[in-house]
C-alpha atoms as a PDB file:
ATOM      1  CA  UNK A   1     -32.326 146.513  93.814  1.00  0.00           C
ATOM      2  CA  UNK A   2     -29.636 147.640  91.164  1.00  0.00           C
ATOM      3  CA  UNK A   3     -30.649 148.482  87.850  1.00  0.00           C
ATOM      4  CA  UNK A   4     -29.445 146.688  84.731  1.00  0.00           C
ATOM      5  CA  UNK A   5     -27.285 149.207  83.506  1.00  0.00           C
ATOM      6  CA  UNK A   6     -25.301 149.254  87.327  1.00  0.00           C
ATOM      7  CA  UNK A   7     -24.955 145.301  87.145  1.00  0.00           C
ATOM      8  CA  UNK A   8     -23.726 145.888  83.611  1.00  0.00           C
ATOM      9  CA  UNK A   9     -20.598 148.040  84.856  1.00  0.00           C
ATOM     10  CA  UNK A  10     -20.511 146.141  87.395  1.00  0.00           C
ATOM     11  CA  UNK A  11     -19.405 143.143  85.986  1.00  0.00           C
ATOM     12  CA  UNK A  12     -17.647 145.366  83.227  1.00  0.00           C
ATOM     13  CA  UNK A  13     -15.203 146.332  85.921  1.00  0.00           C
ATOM     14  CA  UNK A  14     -14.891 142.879  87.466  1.00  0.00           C
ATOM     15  CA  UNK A  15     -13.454 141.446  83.911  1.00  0.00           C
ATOM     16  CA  UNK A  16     -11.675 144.472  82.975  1.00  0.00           C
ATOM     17  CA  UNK A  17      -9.971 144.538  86.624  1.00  0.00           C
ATOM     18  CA  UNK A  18      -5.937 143.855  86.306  1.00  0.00           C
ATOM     19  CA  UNK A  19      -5.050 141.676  89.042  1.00  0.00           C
ATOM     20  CA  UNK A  20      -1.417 142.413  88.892  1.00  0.00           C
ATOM     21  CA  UNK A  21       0.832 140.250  91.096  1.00  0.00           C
ATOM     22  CA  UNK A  22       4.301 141.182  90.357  1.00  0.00           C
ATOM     23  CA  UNK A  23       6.267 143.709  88.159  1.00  0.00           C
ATOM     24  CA  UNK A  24       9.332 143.012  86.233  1.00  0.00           C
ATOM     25  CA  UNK A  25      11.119 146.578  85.130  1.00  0.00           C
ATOM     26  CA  UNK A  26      13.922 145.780  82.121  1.00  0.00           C
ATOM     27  CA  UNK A  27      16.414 148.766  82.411  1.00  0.00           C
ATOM     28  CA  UNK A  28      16.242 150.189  78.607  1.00  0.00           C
ATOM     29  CA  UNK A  29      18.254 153.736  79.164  1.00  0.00           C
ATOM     30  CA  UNK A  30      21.284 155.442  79.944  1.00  0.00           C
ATOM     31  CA  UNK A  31      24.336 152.539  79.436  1.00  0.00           C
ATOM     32  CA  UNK A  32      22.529 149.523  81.203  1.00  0.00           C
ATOM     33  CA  UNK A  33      20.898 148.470  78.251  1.00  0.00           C
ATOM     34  CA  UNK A  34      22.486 149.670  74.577  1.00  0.00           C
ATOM     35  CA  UNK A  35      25.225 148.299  73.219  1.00  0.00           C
ATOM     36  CA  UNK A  36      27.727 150.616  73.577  1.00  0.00           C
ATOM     37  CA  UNK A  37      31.360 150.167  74.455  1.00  0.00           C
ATOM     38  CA  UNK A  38      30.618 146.428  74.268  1.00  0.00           C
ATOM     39  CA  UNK A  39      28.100 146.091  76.040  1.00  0.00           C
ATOM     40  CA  UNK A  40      25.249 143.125  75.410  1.00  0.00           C
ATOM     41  CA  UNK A  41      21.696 144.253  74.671  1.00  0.00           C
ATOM     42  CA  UNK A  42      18.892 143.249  76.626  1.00  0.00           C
ATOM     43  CA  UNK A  43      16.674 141.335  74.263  1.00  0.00           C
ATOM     44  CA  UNK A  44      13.601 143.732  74.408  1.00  0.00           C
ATOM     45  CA  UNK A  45      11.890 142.701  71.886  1.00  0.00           C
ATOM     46  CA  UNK A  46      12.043 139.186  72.094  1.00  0.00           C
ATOM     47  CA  UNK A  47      10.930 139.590  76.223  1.00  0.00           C
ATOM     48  CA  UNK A  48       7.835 141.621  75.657  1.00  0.00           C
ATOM     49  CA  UNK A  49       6.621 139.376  72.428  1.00  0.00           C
ATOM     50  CA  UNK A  50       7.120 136.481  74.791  1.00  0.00           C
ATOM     51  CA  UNK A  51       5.417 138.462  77.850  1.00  0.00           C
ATOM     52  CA  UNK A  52       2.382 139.198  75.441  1.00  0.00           C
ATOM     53  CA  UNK A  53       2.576 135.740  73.641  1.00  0.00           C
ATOM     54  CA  UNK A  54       2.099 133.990  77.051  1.00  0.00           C
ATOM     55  CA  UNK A  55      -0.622 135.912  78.423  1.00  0.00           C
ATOM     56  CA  UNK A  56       1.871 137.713  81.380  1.00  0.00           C
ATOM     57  CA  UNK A  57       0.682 141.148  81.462  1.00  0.00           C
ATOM     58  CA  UNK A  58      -2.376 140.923  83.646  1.00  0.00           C
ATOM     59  CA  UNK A  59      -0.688 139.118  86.355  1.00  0.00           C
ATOM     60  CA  UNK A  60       3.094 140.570  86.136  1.00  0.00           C
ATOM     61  CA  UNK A  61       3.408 143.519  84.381  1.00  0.00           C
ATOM     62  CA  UNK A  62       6.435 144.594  82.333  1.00  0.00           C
ATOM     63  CA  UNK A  63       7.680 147.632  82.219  1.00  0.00           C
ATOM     64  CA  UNK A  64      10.523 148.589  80.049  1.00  0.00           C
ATOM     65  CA  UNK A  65      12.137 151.926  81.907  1.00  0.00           C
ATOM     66  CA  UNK A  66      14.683 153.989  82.228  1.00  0.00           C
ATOM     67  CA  UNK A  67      17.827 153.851  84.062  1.00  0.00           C
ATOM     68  CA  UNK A  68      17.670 151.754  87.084  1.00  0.00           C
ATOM     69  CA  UNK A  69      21.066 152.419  88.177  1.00  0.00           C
ATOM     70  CA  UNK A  70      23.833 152.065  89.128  1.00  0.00           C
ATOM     71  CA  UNK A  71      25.415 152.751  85.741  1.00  0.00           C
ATOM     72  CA  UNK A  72      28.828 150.825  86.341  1.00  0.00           C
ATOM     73  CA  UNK A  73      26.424 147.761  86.255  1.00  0.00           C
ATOM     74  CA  UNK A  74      25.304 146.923  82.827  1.00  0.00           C
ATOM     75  CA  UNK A  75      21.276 145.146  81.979  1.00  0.00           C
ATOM     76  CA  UNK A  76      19.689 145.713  85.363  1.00  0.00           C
ATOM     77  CA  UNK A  77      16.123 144.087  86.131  1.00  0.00           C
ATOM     78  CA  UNK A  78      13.983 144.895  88.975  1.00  0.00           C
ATOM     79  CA  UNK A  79      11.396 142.701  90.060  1.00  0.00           C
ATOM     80  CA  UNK A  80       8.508 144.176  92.667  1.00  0.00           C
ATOM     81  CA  UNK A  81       6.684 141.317  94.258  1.00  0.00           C
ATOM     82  CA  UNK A  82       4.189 143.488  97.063  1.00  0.00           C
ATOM     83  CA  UNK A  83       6.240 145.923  99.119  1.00  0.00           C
ATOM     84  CA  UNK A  84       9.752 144.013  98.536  1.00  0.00           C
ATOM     85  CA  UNK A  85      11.845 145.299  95.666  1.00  0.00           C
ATOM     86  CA  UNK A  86      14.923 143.568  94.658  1.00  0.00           C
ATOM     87  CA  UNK A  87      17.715 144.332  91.886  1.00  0.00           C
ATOM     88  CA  UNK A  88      19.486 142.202  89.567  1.00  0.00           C
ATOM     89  CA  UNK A  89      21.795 142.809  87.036  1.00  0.00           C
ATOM     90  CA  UNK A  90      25.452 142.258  85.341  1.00  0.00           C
ATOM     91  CA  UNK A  91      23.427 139.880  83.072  1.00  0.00           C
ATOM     92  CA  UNK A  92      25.106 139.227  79.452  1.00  0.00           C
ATOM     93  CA  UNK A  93      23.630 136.154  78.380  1.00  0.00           C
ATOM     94  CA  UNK A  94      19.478 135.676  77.191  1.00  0.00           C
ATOM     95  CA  UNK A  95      19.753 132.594  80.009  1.00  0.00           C
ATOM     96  CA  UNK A  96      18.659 134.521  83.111  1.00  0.00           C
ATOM     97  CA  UNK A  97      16.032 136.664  80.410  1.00  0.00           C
ATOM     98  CA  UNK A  98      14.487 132.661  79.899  1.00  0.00           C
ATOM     99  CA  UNK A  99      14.606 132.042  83.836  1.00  0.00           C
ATOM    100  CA  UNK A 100      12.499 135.157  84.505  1.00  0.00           C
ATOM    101  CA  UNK A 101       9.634 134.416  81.942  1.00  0.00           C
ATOM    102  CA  UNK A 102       9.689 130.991  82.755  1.00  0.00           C
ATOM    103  CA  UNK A 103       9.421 132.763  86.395  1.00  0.00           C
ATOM    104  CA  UNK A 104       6.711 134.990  85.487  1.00  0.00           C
ATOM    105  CA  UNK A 105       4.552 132.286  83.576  1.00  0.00           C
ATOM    106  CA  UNK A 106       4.863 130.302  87.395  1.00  0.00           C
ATOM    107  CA  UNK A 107       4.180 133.296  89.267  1.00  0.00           C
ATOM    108  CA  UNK A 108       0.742 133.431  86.913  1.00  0.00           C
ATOM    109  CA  UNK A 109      -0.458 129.924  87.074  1.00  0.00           C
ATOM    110  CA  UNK A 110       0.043 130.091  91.132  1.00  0.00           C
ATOM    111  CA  UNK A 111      -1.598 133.084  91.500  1.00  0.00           C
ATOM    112  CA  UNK A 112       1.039 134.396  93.843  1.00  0.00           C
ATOM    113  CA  UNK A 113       5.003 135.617  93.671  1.00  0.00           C
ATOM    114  CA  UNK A 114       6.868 132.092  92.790  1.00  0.00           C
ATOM    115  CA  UNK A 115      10.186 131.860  94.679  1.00  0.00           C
ATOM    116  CA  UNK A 116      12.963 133.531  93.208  1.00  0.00           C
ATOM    117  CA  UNK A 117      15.111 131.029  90.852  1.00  0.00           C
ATOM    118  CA  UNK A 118      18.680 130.378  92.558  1.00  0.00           C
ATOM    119  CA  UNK A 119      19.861 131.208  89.092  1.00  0.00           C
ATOM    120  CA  UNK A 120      18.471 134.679  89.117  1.00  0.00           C
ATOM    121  CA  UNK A 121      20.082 135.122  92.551  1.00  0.00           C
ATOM    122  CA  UNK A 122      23.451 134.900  91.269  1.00  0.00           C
ATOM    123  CA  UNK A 123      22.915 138.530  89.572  1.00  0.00           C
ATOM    124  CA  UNK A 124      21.432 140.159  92.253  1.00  0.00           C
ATOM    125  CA  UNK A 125      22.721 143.170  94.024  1.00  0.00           C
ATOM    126  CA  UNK A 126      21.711 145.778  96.530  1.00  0.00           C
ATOM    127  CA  UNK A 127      20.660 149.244  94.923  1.00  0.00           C
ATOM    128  CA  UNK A 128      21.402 151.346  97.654  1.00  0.00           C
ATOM    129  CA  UNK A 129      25.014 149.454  99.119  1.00  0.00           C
END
């Protein structure tokens, strides 16, 4: 028979538990995502205060990061659904930043990786080609 104390953490680490589906990374370093020589900046803040406002970060974690490469291509985003990582990037408008939250928020209520929006698609590239 467990002791109250063991239930206790028990049930501590039950609630506490992350049960992370997915991870968005938002390229933040190097060129991708300052505005230098022209180039648009990623709307950081507005992406995590929507993340946070909308209850994301339990189910698909952001992470803002470093370089994700390749430099030539500017605001790169990397989304990690299980063992399949894919790349998108070249994005310059806050449209595709709108698609992915709205992305993330349907990837939360089904409890599972939603299907990637045909929008998104358009900007997506192979890291290693």
């Amino acid at each position: 028979m467990l002791r109250l104390e063991e239930v206790s953490e028990l049930v501590k680490a039950r609630v506490t538990k992350r049960q992370v589906i997915a991870q968005v990374m938002v390229c933040a370093g190097c060129c991708c995502g300052k505005t230098e020589k022209g180039k648009p900046e990623i709307p950081l803040d507005w992406l995590k205060k929507a993340w946070k406002e909308r209850k994301l970060l339990k189910t698909v974690q952001l992470t803002i990061t470093g370089c994700l490469g390749p430099c030539d291509l500017v605001n790169v985003v990397s989304i990690m659904t299980g063992q399949e990582q894919r790349y998108f990037g070249g994005i310059v408008t806050d449209e595709p930043y709108h698609t992915l939250l709205e992305w993330a928020e349907s990837t939360r209520l089904l409890g599972q990786p939603a299907p990637i929006p045909e929008s998104l698609l358009a900007y997506e590239f192979d890291r290693f080609a």
